[in-house]
C-alpha atoms as a PDB file:
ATOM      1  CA  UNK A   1     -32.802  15.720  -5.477  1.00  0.00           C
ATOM      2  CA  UNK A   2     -32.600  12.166  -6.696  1.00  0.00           C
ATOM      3  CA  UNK A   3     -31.780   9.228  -4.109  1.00  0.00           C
ATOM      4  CA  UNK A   4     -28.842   8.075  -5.383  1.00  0.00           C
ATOM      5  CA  UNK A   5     -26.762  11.535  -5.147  1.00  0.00           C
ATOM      6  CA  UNK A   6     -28.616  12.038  -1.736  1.00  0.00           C
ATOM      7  CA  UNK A   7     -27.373   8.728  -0.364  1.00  0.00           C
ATOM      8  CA  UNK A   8     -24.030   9.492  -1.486  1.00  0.00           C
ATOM      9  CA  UNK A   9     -24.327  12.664   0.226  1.00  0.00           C
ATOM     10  CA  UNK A  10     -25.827  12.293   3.515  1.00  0.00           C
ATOM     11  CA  UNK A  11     -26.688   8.321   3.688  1.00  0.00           C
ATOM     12  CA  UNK A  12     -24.901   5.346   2.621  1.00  0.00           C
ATOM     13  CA  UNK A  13     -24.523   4.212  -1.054  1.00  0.00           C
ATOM     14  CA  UNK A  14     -23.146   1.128  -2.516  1.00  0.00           C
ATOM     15  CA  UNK A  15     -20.748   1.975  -6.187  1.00  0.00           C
ATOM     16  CA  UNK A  16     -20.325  -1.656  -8.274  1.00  0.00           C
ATOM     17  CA  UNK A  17     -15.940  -0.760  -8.970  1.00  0.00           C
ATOM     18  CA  UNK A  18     -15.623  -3.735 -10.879  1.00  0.00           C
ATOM     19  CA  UNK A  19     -14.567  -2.276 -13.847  1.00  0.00           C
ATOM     20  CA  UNK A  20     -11.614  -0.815 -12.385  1.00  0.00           C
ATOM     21  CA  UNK A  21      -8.114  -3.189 -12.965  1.00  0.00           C
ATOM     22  CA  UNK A  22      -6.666  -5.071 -10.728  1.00  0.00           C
ATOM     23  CA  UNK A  23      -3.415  -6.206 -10.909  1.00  0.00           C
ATOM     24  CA  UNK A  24      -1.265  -8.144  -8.955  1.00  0.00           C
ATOM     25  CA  UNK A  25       2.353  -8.138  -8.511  1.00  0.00           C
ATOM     26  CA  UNK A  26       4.292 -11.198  -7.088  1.00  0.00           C
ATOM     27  CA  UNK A  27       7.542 -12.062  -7.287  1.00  0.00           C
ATOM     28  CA  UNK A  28      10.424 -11.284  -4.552  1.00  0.00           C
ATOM     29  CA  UNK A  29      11.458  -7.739  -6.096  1.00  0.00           C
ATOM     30  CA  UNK A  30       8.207  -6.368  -5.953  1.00  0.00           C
ATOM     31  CA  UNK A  31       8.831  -3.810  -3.258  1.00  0.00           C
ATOM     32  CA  UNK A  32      11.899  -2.690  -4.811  1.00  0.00           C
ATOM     33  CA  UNK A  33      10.453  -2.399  -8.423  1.00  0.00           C
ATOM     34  CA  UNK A  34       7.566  -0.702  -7.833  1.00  0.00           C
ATOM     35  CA  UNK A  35       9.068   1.931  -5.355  1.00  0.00           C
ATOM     36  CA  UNK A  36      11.753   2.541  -8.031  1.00  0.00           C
ATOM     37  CA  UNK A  37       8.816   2.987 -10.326  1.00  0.00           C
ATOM     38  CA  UNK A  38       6.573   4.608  -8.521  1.00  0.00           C
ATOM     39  CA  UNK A  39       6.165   8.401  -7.331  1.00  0.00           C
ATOM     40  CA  UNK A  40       5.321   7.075  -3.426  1.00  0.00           C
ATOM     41  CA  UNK A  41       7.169   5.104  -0.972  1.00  0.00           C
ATOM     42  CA  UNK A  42       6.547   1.576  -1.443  1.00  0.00           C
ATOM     43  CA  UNK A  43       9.405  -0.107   0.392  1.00  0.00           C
ATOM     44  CA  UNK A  44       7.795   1.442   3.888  1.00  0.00           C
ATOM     45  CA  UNK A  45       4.510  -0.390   3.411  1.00  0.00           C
ATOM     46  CA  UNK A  46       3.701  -2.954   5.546  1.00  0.00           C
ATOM     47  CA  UNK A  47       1.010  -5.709   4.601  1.00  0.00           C
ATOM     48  CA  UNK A  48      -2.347  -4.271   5.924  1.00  0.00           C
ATOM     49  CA  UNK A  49      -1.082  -0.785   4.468  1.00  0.00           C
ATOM     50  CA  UNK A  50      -1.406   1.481   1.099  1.00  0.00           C
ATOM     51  CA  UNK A  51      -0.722   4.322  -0.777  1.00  0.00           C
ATOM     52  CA  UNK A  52      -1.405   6.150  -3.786  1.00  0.00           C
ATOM     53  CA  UNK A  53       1.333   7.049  -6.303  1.00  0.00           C
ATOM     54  CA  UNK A  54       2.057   8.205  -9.611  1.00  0.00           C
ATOM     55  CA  UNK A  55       3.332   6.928 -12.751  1.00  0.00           C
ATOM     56  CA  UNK A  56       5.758   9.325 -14.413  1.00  0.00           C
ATOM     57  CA  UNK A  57       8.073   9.171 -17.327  1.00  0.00           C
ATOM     58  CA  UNK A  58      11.553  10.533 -17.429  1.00  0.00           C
ATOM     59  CA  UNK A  59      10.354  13.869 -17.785  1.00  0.00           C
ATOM     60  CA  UNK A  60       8.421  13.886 -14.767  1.00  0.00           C
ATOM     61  CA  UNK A  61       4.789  13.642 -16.464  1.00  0.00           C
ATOM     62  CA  UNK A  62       2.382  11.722 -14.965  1.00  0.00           C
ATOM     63  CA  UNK A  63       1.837   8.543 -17.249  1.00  0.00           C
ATOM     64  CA  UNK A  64      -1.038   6.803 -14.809  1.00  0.00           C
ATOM     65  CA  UNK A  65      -2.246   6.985 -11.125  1.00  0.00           C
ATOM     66  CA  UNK A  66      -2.728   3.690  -8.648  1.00  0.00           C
ATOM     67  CA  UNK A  67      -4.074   2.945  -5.187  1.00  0.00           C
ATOM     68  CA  UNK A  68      -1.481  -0.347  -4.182  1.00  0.00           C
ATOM     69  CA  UNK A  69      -2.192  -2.293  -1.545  1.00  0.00           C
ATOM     70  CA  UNK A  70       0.472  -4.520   0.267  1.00  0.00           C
ATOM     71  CA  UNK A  71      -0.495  -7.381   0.687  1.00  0.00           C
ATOM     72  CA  UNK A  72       1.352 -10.502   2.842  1.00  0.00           C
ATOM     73  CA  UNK A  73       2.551 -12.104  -0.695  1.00  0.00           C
ATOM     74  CA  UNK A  74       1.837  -9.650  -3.046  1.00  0.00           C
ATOM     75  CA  UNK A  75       1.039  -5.984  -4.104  1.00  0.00           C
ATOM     76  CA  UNK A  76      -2.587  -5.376  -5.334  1.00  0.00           C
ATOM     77  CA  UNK A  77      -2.263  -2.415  -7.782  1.00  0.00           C
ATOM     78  CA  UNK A  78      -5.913  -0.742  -8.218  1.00  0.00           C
ATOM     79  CA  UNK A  79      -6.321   1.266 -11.348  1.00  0.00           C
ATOM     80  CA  UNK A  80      -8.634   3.822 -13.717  1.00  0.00           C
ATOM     81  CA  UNK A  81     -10.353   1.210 -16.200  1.00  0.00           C
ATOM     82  CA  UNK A  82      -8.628   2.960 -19.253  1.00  0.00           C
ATOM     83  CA  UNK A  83      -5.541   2.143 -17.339  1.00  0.00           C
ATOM     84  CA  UNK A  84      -5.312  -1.504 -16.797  1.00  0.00           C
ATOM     85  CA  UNK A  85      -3.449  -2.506 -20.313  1.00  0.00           C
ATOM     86  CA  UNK A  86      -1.498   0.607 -19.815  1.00  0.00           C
ATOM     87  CA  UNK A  87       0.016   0.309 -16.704  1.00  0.00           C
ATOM     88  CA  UNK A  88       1.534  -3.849 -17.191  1.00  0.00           C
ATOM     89  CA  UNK A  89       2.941  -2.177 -20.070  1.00  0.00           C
ATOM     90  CA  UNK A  90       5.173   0.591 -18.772  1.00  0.00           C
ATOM     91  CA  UNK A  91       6.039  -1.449 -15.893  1.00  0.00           C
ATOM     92  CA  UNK A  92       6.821  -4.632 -18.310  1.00  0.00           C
ATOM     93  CA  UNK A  93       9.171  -2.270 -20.098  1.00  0.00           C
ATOM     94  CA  UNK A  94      11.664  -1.623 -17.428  1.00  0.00           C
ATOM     95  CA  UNK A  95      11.481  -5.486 -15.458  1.00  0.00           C
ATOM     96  CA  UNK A  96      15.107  -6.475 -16.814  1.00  0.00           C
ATOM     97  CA  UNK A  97      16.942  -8.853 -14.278  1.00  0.00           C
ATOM     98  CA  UNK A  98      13.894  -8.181 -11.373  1.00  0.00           C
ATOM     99  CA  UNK A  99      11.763 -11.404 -10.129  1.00  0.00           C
ATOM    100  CA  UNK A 100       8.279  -9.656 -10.864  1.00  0.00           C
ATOM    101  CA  UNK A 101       5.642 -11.078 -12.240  1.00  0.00           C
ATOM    102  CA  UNK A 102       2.664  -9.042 -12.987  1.00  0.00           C
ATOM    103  CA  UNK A 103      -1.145 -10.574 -12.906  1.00  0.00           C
ATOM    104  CA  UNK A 104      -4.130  -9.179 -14.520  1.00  0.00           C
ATOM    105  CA  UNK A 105      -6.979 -10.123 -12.090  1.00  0.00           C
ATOM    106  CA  UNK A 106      -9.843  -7.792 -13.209  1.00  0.00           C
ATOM    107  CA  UNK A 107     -12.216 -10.368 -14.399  1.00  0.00           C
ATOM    108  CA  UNK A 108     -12.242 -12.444 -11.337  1.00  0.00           C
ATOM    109  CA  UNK A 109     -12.052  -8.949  -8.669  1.00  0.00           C
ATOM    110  CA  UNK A 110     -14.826  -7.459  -7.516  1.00  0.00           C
ATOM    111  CA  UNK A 111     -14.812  -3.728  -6.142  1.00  0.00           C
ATOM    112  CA  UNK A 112     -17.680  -2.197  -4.131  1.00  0.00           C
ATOM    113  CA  UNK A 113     -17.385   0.779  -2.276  1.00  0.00           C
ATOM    114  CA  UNK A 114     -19.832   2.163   0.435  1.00  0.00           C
ATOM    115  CA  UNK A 115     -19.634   5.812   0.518  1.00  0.00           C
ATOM    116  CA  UNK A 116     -21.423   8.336   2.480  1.00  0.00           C
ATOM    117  CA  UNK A 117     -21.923  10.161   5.887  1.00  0.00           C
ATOM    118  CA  UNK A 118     -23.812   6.664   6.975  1.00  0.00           C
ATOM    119  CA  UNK A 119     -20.895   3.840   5.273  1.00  0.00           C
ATOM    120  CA  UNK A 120     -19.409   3.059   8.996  1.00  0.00           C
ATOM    121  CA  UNK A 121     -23.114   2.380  10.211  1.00  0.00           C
ATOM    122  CA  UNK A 122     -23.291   0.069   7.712  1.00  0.00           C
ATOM    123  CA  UNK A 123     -19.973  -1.587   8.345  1.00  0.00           C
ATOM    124  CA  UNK A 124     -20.839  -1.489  11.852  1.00  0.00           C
ATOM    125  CA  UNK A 125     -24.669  -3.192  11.491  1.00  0.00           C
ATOM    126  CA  UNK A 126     -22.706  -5.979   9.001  1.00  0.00           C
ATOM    127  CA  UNK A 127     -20.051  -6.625  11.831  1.00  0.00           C
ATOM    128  CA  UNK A 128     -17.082  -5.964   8.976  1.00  0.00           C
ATOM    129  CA  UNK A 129     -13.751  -4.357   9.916  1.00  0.00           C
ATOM    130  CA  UNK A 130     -13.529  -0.349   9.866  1.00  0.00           C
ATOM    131  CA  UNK A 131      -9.859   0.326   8.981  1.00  0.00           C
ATOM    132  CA  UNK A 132      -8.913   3.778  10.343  1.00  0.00           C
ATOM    133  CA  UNK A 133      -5.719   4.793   8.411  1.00  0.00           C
ATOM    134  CA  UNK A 134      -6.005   5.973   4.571  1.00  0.00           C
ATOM    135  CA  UNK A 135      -5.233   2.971   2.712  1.00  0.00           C
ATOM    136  CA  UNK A 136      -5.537   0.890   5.552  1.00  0.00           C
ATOM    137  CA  UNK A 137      -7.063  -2.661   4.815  1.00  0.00           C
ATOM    138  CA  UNK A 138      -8.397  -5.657   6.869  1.00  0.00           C
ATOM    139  CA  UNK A 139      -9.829  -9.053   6.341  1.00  0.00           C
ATOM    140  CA  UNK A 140     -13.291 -10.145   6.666  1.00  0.00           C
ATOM    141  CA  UNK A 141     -14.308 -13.451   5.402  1.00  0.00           C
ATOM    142  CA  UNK A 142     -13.656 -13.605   1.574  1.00  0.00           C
ATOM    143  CA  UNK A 143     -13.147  -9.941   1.419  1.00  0.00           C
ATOM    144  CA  UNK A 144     -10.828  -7.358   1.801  1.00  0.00           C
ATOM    145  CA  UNK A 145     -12.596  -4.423   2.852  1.00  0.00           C
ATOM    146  CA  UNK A 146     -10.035  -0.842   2.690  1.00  0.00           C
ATOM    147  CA  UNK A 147      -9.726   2.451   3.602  1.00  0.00           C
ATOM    148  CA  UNK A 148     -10.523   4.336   0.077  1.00  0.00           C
ATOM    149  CA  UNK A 149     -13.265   5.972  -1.618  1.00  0.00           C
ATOM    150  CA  UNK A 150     -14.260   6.751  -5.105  1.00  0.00           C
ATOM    151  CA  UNK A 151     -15.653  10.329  -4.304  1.00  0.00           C
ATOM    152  CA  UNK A 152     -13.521  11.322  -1.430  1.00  0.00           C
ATOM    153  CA  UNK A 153     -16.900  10.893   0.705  1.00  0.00           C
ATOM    154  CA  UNK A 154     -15.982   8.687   4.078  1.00  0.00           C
ATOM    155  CA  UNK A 155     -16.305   4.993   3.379  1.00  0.00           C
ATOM    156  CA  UNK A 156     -14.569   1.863   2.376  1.00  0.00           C
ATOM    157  CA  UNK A 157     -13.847  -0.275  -0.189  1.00  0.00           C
ATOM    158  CA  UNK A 158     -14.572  -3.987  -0.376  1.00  0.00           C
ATOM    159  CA  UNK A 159     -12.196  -6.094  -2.779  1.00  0.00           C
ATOM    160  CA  UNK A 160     -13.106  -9.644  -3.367  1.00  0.00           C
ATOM    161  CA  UNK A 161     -14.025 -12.561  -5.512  1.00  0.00           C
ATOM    162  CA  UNK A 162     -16.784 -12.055  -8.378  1.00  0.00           C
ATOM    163  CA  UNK A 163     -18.442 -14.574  -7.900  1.00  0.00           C
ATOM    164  CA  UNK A 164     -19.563 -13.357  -4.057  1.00  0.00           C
ATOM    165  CA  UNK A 165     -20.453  -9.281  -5.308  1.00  0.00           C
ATOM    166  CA  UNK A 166     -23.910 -10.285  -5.533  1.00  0.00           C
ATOM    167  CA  UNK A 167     -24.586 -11.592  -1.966  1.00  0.00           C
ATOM    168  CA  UNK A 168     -22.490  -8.779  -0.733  1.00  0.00           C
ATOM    169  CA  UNK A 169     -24.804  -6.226  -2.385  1.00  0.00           C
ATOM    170  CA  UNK A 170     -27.827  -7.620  -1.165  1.00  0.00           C
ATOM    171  CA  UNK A 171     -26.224  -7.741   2.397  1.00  0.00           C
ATOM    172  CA  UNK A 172     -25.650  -3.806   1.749  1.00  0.00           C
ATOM    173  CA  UNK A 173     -29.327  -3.013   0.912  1.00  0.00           C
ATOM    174  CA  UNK A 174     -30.319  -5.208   3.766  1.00  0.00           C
ATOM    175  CA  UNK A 175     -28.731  -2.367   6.306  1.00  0.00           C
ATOM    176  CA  UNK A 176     -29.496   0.624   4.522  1.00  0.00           C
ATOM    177  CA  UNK A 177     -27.161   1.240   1.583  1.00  0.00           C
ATOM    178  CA  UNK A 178     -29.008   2.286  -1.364  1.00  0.00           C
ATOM    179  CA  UNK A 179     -27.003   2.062  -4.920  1.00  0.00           C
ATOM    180  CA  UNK A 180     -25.384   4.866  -6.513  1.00  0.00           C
ATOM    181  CA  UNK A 181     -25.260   6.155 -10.117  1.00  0.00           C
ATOM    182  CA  UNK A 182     -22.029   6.459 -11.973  1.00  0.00           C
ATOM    183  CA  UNK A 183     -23.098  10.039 -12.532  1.00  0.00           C
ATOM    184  CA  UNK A 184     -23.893  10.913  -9.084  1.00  0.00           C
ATOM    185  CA  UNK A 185     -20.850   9.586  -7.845  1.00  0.00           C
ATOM    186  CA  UNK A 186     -18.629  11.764 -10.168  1.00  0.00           C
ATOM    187  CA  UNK A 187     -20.775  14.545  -9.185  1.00  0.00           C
ATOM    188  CA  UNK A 188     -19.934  14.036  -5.519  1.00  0.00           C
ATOM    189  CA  UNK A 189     -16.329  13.464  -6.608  1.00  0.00           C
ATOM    190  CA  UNK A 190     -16.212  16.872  -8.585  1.00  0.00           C
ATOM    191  CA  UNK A 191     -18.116  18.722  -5.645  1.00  0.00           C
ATOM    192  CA  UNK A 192     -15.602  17.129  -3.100  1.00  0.00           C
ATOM    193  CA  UNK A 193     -12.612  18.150  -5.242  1.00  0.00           C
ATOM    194  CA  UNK A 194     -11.287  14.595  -6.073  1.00  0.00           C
ATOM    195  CA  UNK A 195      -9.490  14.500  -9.474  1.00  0.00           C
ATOM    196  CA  UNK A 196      -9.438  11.808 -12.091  1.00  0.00           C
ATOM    197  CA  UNK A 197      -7.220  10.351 -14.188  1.00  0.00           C
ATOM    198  CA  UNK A 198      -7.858  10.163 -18.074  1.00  0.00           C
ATOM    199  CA  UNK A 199     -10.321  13.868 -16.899  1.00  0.00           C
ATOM    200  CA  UNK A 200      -8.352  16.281 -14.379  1.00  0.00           C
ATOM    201  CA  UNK A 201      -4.944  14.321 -14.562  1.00  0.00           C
ATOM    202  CA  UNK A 202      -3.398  13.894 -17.776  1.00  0.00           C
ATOM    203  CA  UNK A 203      -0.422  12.229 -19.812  1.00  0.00           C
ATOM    204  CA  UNK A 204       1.470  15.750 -19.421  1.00  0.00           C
ATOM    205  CA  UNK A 205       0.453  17.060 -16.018  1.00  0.00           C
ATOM    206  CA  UNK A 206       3.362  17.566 -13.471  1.00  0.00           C
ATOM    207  CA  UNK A 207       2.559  15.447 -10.184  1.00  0.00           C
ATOM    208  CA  UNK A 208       2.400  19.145  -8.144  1.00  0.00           C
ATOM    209  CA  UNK A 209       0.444  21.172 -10.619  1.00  0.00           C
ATOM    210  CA  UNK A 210      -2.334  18.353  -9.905  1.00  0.00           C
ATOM    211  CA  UNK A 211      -1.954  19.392  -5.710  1.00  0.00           C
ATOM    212  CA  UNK A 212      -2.322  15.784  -5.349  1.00  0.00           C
ATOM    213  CA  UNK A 213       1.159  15.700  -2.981  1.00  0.00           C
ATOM    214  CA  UNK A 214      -0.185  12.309  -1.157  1.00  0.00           C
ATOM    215  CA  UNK A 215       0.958  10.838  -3.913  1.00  0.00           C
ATOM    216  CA  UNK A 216       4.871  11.753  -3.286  1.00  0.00           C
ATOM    217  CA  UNK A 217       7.633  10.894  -0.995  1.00  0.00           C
ATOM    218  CA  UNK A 218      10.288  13.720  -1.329  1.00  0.00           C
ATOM    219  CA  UNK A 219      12.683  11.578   0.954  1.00  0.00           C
ATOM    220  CA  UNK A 220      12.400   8.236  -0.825  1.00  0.00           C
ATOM    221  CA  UNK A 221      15.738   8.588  -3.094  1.00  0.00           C
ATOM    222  CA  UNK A 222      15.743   7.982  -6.752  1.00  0.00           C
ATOM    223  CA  UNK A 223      12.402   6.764  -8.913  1.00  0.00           C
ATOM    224  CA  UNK A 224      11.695   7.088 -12.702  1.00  0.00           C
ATOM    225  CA  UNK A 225      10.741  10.981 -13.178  1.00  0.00           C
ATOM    226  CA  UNK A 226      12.317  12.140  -9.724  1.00  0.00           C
ATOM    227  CA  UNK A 227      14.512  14.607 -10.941  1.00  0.00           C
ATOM    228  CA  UNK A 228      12.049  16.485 -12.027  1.00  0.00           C
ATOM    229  CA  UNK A 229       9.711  16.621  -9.620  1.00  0.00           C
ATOM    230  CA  UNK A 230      12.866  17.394  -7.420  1.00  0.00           C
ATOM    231  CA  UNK A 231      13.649  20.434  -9.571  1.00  0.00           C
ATOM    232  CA  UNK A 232      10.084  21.943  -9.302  1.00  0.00           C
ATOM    233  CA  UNK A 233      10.459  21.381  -5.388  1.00  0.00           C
ATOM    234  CA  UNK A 234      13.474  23.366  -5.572  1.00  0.00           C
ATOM    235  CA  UNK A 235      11.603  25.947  -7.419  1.00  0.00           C
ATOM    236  CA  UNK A 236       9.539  26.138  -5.322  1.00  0.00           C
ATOM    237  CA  UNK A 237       6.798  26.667  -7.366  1.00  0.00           C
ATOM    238  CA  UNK A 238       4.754  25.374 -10.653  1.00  0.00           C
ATOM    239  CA  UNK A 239       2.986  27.755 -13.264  1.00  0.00           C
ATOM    240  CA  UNK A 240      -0.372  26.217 -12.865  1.00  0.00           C
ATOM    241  CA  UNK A 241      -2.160  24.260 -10.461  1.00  0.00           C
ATOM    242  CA  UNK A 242      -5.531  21.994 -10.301  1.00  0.00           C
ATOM    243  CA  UNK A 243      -8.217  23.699  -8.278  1.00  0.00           C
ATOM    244  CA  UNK A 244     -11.985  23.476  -7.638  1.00  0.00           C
ATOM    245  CA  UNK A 245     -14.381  25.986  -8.583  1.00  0.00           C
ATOM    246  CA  UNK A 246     -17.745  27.168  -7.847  1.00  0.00           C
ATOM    247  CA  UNK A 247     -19.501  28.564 -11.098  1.00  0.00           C
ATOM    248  CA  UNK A 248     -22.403  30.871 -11.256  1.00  0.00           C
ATOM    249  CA  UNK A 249     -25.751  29.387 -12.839  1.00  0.00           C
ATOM    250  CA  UNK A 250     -26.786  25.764 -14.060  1.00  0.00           C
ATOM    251  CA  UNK A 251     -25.144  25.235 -16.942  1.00  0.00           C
ATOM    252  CA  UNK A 252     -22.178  22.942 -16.748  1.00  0.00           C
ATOM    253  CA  UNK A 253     -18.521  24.135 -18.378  1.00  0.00           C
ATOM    254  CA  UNK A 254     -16.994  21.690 -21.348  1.00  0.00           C
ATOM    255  CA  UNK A 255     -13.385  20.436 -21.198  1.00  0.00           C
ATOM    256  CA  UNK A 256     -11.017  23.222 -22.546  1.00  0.00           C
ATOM    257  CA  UNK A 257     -13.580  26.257 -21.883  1.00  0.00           C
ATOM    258  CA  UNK A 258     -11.120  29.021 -20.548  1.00  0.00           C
ATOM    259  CA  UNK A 259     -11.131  31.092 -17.784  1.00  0.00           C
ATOM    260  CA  UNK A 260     -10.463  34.567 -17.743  1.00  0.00           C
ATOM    261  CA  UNK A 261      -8.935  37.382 -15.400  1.00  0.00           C
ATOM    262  CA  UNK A 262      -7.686  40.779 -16.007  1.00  0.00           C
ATOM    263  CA  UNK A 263      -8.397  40.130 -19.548  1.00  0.00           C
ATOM    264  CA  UNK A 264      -6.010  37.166 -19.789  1.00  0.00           C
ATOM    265  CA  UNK A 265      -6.692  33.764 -20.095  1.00  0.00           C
ATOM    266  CA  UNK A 266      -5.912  32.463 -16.703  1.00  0.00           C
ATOM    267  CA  UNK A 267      -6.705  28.860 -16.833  1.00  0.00           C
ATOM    268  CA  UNK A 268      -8.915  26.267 -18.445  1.00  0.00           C
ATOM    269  CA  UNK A 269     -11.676  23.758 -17.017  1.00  0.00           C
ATOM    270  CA  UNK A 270     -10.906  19.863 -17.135  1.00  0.00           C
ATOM    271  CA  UNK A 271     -14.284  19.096 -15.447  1.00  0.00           C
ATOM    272  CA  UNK A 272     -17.917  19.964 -14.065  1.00  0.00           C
ATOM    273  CA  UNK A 273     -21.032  19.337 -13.370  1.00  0.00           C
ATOM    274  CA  UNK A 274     -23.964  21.018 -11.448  1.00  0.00           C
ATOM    275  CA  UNK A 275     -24.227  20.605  -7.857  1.00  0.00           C
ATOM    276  CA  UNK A 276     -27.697  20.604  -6.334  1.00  0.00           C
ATOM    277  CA  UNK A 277     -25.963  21.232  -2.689  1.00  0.00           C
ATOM    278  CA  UNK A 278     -24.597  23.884  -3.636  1.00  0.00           C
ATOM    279  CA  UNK A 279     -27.037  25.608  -6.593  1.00  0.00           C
ATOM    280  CA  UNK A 280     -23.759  26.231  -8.682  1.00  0.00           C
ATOM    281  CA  UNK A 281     -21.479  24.396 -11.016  1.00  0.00           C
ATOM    282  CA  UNK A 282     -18.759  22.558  -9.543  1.00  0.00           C
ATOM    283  CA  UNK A 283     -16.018  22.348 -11.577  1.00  0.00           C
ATOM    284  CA  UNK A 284     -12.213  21.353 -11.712  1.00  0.00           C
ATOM    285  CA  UNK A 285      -9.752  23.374 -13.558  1.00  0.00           C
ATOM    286  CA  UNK A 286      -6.011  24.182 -14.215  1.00  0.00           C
ATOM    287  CA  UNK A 287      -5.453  27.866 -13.426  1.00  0.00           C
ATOM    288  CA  UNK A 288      -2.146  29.783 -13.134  1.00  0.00           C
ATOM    289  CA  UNK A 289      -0.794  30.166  -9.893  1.00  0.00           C
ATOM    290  CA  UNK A 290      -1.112  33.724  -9.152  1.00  0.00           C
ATOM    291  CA  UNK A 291      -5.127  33.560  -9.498  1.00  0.00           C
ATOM    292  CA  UNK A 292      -5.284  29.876  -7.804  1.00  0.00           C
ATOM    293  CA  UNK A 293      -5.758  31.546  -4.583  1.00  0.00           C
ATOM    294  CA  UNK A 294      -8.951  30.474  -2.265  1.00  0.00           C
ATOM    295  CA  UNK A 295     -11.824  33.125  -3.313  1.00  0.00           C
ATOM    296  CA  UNK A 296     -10.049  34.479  -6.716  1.00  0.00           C
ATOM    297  CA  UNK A 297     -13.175  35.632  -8.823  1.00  0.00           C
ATOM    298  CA  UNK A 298     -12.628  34.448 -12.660  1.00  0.00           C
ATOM    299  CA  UNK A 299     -14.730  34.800 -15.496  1.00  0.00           C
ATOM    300  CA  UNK A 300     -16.153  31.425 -17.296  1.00  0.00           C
ATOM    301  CA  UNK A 301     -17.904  33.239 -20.494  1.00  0.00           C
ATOM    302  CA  UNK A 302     -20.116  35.387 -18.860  1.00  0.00           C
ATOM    303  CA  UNK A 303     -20.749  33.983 -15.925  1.00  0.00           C
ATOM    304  CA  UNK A 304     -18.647  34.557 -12.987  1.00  0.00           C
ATOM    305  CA  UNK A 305     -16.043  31.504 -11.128  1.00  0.00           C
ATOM    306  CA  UNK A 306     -14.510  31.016  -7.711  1.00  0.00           C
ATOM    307  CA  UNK A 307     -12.014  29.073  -6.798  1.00  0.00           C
ATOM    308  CA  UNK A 308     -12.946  27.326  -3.748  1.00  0.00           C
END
């Protein structure tokens, strides 16, 4: 078991986020034109608070995912890497008479997360804030350290200037925190069932097929795409939903490889890997609802899938 994945999963691990975008949005509509926009409910954030939210276009599909952070003057919007072009643009497209300016800050952002069983004994031997609520975020020094995680292991983010990531990494190592491979970190995301979008969640996934419902306020009144997800709710019900599975043998599943049951296709993997804690392959997938079900037995070629 390599150190990286094993800090990750039972230490303390430092991920360099940078890449992600970071956009800002100032201007005095904001609030109001980002929860009209958005799938979550932005006007009940106060600064020191978060969400995550969806994206969706008129027809309800989900056109990009964001972590947004309020901020006293602004709204930091935290993004997928493939997503920071795209997500200025669909929000640029509907600013008409609204006071919003949007900011591209990526360059001069740095993200590191600490992630792992050990992150708050790290946070606790640098003397940095430990926000408690999801999304939460508090200041220390020149950083903004918040409540969110990469792989869905417990741990923090810190958000601050470029320029300082280096002395803040070497501050991490000095208490313990060893760095983490992009690999190992999806691996840990896939095994902890933590979807991604551009891999689990795509351009024409419904926001509940993806079980993701932290992302949705159902009492928030009208946003772009809320009809639709309103109709589904009233459903009660989609025809496929995003689960995790445990898959018999070594051999990770490609994007697209079905999954069978009864002798019908049932559903069809987005991602996996193999997961040394659990000697399996770990894998997310779409699968119809009826065979969703905790400890429904599928059939991945000839080996044999569980959803977990």
């Amino acid at each position: 078991m390599n150190s990286s994945y094993d800090a990750l999963r039972h230490g303390a691990a430092w991920l360099d986020l940078s890449s992600r975008g970071h956009i800002v949005a100032r201007g005095r509509d904001r609030v109001r034109f980002l929860h009209n926009l958005t799938s979550n409910d932005v006007k009940k954030l106060q600064p020191g608070g978060g969400c995550y939210a969806f994206l969706l276009s008129p027809q309800g599909r989900i056109q990009a995912d964001l972590n947004l952070f309020c901020m006293e003057d602004h709204l930091l919007l935290d993004t997928e890497p493939e997503l920071r072009e795209k997500i200025p643009a669909h929000l640029r497209r509907y600013i008409i008479a609204d006071q919003v300016e949007l900011e591209d800050v990526t360059e001069r952002t740095a993200a590191i997360g600490v992630e792992g069983p050990a992150a708050s004994a790290v946070l606790t031997a640098l003397e940095a804030p430990v926000p408690t609520e999801d999304f939460a975020h508090l200041p220390w020094g020149a950083w903004t350290v918040a409540n969110i995680t990469e792989t869905g292991q417990p741990g923090v983010r810190f958000f601050g200037p470029a320029d300082e990531s280096a002395s803040l990494i070497r501050h991490l190592e000095a208490v313990g925190a060893r760095p983490a491979a992009a690999a190992d970190a999806r691996l840990v995301r896939l095994e902890n069932g933590k979807p991604r979008y551009g891999e689990d969640i795509l351009d024409t996934s419904l926001p509940q097929e993806t079980q993701q419902t932290q992302a949705i306020s159902f009492t928030k009144g009208c946003y772009l795409g809320q009809e639709i997800v309103e109709r589904i709710r009233a459903r009660g019900h989609v025809n496929r939903k995003l689960v995790r599975l445990f898959i018999d043998g070594s051999e990770p599943l490609k994007p697209g490889d079905k999954l069978i049951a009864e002798n019908m296709e049932a559903g069809e993997v987005t991602s996996s890997a193999y997961s040394p804690e659990s000697g399996k392959v770990v894998a997310l997938a779409y699968v119809r609802v009826q065979y969703a079900g905790a400890g429904t037995t599928l059939a991945a070629g000839n080996v044999t899938a569980q959803v977990a």
